[in-house]
PDB file of N, CA and C in Angstrom:
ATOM      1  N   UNK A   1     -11.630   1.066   0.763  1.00  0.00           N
ATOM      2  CA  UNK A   1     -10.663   1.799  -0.024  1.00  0.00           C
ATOM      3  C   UNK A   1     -10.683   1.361  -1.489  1.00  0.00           C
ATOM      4  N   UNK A   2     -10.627  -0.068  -1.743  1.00  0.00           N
ATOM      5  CA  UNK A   2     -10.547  -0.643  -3.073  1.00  0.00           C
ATOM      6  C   UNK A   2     -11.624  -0.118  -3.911  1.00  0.00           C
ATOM      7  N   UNK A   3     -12.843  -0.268  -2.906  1.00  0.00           N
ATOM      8  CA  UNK A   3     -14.351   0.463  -4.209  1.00  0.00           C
ATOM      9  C   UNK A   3     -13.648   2.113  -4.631  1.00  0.00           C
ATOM     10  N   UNK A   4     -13.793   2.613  -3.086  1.00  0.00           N
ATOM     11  CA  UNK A   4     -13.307   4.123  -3.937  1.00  0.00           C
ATOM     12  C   UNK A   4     -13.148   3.692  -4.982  1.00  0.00           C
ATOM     13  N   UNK A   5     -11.411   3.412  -5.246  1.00  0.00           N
ATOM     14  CA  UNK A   5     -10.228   3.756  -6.256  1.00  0.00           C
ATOM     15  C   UNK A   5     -11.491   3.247  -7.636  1.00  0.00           C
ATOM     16  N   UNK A   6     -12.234   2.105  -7.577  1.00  0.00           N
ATOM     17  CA  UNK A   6     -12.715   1.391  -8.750  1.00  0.00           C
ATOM     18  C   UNK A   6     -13.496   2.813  -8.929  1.00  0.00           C
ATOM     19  N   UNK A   7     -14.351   3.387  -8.355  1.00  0.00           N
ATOM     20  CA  UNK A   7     -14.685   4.905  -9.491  1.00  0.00           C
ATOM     21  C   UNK A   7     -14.393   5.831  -9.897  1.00  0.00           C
ATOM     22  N   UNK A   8     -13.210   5.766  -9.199  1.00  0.00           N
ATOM     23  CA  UNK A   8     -11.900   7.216  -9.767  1.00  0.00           C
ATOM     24  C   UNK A   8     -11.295   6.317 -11.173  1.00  0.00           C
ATOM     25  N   UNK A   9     -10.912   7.505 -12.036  1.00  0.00           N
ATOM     26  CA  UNK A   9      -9.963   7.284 -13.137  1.00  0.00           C
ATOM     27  C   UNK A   9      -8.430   6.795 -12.607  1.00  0.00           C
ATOM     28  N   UNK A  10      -8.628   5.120 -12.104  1.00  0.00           N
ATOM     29  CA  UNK A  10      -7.571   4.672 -11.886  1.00  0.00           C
ATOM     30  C   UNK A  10      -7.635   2.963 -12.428  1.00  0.00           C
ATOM     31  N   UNK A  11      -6.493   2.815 -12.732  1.00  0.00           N
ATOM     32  CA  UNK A  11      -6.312   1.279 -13.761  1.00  0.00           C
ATOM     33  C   UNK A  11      -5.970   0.579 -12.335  1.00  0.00           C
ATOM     34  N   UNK A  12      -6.745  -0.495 -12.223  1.00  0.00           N
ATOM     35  CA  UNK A  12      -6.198  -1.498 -11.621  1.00  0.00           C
ATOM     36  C   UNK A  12      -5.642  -2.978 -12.061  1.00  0.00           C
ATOM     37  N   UNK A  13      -4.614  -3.275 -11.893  1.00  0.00           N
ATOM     38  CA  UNK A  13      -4.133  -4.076 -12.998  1.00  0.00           C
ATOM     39  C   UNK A  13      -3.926  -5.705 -11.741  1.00  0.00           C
ATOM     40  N   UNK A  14      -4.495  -6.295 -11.906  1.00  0.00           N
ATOM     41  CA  UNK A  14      -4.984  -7.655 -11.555  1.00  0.00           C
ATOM     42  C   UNK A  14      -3.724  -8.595 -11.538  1.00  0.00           C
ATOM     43  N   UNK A  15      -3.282  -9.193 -10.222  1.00  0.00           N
ATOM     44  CA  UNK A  15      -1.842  -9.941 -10.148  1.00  0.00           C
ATOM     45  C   UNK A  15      -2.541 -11.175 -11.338  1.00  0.00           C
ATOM     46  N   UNK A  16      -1.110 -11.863 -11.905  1.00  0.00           N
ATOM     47  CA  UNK A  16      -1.697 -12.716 -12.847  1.00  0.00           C
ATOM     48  C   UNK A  16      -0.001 -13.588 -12.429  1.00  0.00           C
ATOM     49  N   UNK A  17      -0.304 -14.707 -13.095  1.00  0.00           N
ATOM     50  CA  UNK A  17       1.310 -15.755 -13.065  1.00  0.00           C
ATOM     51  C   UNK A  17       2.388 -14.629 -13.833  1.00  0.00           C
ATOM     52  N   UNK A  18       1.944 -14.007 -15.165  1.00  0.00           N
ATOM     53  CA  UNK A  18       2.911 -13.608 -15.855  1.00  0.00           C
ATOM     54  C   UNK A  18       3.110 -12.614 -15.180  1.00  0.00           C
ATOM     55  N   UNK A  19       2.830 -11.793 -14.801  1.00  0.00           N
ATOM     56  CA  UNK A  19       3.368 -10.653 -13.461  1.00  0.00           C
ATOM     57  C   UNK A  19       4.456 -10.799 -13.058  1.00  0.00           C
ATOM     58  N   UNK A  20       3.836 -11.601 -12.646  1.00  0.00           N
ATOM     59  CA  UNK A  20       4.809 -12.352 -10.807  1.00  0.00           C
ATOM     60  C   UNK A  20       5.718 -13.162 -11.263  1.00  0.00           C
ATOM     61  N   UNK A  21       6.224 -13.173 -12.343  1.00  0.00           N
ATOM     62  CA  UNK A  21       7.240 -14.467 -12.909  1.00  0.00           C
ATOM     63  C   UNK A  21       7.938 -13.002 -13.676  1.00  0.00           C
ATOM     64  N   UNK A  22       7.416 -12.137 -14.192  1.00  0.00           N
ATOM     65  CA  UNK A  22       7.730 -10.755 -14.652  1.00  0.00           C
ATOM     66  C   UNK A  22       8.695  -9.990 -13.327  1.00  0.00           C
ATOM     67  N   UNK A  23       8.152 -10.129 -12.918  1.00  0.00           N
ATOM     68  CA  UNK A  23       8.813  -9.295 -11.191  1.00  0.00           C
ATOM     69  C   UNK A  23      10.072  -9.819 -10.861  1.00  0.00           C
ATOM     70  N   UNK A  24       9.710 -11.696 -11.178  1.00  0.00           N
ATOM     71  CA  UNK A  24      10.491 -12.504 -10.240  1.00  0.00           C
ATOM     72  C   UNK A  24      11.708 -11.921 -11.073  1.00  0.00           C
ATOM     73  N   UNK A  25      11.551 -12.189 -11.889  1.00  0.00           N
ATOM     74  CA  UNK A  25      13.147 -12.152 -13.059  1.00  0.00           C
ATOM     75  C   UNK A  25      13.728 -10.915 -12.890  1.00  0.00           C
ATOM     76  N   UNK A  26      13.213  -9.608 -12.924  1.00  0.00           N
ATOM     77  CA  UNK A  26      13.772  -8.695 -12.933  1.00  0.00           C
ATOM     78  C   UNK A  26      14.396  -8.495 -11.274  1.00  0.00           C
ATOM     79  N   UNK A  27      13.700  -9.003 -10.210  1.00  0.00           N
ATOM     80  CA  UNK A  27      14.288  -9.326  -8.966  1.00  0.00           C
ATOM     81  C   UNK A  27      15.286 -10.108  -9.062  1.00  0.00           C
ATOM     82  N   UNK A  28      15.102 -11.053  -9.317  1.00  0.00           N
ATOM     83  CA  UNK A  28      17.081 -12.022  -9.592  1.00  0.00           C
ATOM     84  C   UNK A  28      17.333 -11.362 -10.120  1.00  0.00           C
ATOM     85  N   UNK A  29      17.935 -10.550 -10.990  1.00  0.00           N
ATOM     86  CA  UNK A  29      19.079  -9.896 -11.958  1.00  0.00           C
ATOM     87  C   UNK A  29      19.435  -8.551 -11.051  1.00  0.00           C
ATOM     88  N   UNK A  30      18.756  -8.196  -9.895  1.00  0.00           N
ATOM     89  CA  UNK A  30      18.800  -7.252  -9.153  1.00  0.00           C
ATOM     90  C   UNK A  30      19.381  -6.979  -7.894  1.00  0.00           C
ATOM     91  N   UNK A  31      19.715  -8.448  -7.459  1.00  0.00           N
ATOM     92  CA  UNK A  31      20.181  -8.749  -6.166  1.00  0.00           C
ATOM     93  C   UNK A  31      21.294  -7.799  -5.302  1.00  0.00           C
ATOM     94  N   UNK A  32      21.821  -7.547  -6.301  1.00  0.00           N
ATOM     95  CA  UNK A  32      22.682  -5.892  -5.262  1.00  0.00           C
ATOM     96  C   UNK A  32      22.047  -5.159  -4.772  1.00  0.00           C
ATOM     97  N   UNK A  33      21.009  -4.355  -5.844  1.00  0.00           N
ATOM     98  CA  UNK A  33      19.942  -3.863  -5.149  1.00  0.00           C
ATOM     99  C   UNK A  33      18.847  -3.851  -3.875  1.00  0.00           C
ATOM    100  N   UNK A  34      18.294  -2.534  -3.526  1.00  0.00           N
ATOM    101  CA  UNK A  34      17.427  -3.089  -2.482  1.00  0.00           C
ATOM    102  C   UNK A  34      15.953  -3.537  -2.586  1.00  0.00           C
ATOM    103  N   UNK A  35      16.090  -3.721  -4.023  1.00  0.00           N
ATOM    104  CA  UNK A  35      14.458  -3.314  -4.467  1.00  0.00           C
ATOM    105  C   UNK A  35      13.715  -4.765  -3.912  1.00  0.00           C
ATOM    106  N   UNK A  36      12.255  -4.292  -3.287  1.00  0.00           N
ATOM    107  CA  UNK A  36      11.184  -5.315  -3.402  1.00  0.00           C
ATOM    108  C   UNK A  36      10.621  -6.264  -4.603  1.00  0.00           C
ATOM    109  N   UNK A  37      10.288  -7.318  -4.201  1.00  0.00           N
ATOM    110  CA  UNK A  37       9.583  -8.003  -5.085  1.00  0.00           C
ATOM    111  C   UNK A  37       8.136  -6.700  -5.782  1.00  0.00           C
ATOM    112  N   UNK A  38       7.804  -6.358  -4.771  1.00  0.00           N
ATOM    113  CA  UNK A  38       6.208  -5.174  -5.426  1.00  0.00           C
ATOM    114  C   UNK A  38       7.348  -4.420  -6.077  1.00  0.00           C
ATOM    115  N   UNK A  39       8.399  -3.746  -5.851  1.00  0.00           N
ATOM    116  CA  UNK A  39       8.928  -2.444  -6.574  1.00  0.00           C
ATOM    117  C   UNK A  39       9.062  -3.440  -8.025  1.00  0.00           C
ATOM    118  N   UNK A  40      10.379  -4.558  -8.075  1.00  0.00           N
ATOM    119  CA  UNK A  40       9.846  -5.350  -9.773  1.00  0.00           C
ATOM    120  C   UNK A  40       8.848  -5.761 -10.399  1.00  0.00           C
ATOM    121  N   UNK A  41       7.630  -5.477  -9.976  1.00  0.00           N
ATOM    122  CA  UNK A  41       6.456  -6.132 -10.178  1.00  0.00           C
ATOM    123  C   UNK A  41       5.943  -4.695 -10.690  1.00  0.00           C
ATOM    124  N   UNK A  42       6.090  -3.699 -10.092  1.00  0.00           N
ATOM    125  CA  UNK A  42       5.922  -2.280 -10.759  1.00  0.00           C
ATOM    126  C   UNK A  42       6.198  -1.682 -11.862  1.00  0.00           C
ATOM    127  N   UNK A  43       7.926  -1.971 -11.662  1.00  0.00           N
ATOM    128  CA  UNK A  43       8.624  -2.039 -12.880  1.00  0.00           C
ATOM    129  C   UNK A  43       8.372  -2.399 -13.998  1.00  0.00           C
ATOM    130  N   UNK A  44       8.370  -3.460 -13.957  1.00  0.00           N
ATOM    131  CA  UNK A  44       7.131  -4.147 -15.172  1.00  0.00           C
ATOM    132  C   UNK A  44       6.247  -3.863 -15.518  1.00  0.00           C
ATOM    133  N   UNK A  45       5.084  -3.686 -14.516  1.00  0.00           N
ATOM    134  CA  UNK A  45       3.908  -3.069 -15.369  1.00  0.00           C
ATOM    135  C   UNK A  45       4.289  -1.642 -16.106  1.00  0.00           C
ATOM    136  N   UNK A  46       4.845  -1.011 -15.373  1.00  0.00           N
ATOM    137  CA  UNK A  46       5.137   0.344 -15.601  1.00  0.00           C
ATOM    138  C   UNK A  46       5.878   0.193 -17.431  1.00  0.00           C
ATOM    139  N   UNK A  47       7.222  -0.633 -17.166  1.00  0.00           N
ATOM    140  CA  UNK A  47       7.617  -0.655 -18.733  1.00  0.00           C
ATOM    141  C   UNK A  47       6.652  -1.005 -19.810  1.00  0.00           C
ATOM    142  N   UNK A  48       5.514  -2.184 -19.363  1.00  0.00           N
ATOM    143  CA  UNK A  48       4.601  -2.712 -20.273  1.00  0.00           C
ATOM    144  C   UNK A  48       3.460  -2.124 -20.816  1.00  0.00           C
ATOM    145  N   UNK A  49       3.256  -0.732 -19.927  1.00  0.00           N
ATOM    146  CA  UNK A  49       2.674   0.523 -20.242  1.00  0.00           C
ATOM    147  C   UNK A  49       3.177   1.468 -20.658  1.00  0.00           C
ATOM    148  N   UNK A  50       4.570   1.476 -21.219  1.00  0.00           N
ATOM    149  CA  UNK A  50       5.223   2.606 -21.660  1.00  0.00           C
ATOM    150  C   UNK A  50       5.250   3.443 -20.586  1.00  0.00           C
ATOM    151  N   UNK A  51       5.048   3.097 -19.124  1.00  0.00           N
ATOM    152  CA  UNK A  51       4.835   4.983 -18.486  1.00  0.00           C
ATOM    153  C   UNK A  51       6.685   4.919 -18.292  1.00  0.00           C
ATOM    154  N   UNK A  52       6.851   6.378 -18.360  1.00  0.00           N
ATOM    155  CA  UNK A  52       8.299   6.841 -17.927  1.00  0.00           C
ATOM    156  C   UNK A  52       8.813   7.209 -16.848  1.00  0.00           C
ATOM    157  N   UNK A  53       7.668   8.086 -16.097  1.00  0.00           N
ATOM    158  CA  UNK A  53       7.323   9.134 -15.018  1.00  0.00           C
ATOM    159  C   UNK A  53       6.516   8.684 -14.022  1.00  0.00           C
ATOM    160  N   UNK A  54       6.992   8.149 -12.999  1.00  0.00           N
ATOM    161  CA  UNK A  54       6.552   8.003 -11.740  1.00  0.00           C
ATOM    162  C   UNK A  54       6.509   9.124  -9.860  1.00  0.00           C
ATOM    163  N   UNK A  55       5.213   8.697  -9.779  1.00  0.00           N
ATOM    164  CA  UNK A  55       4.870   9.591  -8.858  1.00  0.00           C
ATOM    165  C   UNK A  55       5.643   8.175  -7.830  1.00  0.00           C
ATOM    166  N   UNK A  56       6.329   8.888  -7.032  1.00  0.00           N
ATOM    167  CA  UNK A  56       7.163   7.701  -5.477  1.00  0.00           C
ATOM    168  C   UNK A  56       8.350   8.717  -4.935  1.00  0.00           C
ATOM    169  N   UNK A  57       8.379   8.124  -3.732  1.00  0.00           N
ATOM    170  CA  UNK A  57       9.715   8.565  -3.471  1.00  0.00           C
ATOM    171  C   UNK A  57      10.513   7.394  -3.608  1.00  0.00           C
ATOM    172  N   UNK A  58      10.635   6.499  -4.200  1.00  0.00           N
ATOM    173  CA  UNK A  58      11.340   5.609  -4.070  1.00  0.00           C
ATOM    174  C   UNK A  58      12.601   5.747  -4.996  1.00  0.00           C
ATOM    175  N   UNK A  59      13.586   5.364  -4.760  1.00  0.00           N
ATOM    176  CA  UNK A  59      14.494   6.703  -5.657  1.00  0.00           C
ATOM    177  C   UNK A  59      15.445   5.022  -6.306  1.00  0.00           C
ATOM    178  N   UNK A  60      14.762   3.590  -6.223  1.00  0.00           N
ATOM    179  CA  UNK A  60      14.866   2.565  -6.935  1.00  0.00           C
ATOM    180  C   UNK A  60      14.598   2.736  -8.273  1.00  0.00           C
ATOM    181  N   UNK A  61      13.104   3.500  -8.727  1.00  0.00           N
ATOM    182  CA  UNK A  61      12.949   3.891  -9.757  1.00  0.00           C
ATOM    183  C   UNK A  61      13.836   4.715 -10.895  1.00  0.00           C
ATOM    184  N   UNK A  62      14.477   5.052  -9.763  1.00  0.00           N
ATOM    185  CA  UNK A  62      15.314   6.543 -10.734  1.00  0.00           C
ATOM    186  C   UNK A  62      16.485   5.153 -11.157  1.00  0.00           C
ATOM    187  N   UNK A  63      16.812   4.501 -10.470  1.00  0.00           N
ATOM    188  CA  UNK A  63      17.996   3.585 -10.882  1.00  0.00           C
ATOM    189  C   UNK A  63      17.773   3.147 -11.897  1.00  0.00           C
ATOM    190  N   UNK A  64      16.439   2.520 -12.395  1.00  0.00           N
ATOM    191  CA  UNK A  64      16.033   1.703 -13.508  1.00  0.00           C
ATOM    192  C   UNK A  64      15.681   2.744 -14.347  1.00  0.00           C
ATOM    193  N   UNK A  65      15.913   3.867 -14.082  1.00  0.00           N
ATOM    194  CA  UNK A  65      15.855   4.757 -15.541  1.00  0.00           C
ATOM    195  C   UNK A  65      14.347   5.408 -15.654  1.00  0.00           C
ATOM    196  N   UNK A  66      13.641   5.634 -14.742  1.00  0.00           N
ATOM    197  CA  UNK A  66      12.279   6.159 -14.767  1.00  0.00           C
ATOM    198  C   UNK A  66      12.467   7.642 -14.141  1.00  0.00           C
ATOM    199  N   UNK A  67      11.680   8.529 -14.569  1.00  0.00           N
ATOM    200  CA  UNK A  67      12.059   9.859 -13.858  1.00  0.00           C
ATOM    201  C   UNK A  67      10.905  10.091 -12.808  1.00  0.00           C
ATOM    202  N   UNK A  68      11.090  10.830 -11.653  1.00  0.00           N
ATOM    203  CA  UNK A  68      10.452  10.796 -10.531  1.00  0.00           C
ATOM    204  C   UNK A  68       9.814  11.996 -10.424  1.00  0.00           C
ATOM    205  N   UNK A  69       8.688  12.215 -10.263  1.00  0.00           N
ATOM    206  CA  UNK A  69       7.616  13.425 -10.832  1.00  0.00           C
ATOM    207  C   UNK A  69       8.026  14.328  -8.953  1.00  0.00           C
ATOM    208  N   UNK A  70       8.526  14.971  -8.831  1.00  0.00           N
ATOM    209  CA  UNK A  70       8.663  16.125  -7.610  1.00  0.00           C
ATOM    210  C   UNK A  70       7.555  17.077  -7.134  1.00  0.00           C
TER     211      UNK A  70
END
């Protein structure tokens, strides 16, 4: 599966410490919430790319202010 995706026009963005320390934080400040450690870890990349618009049903996203592509 992984080769596929590497020849399609898709970014794969490589776990790193600052990620995952990126994730972690926005996970503590979240704790009411139901969100996953991967959903803050998304989050992040997603803000650090400017994207706005996410393809998910995960409707966590919509909480943090991202709009959900239908």
């Amino acid at each position: 599966m992984i080769d596929h995706l590497r020849l399609q026009d898709v970014m794969i963005i490589p776990q790193t410490h600052e990620l995952f320390e990126d994730g972690l934080a926005l996970y503590r400040t979240r704790l009411d919430k139901a969100y996953s450690l991967t959903d803050c870890m998304s989050m992040s990349i997603c803000r650090r790319l400017g994207v706005a618009v996410v393809l998910t049903h995960d409707r966590n996203f919509q909480q943090e202010s991202f709009s959900i592509l239908r």
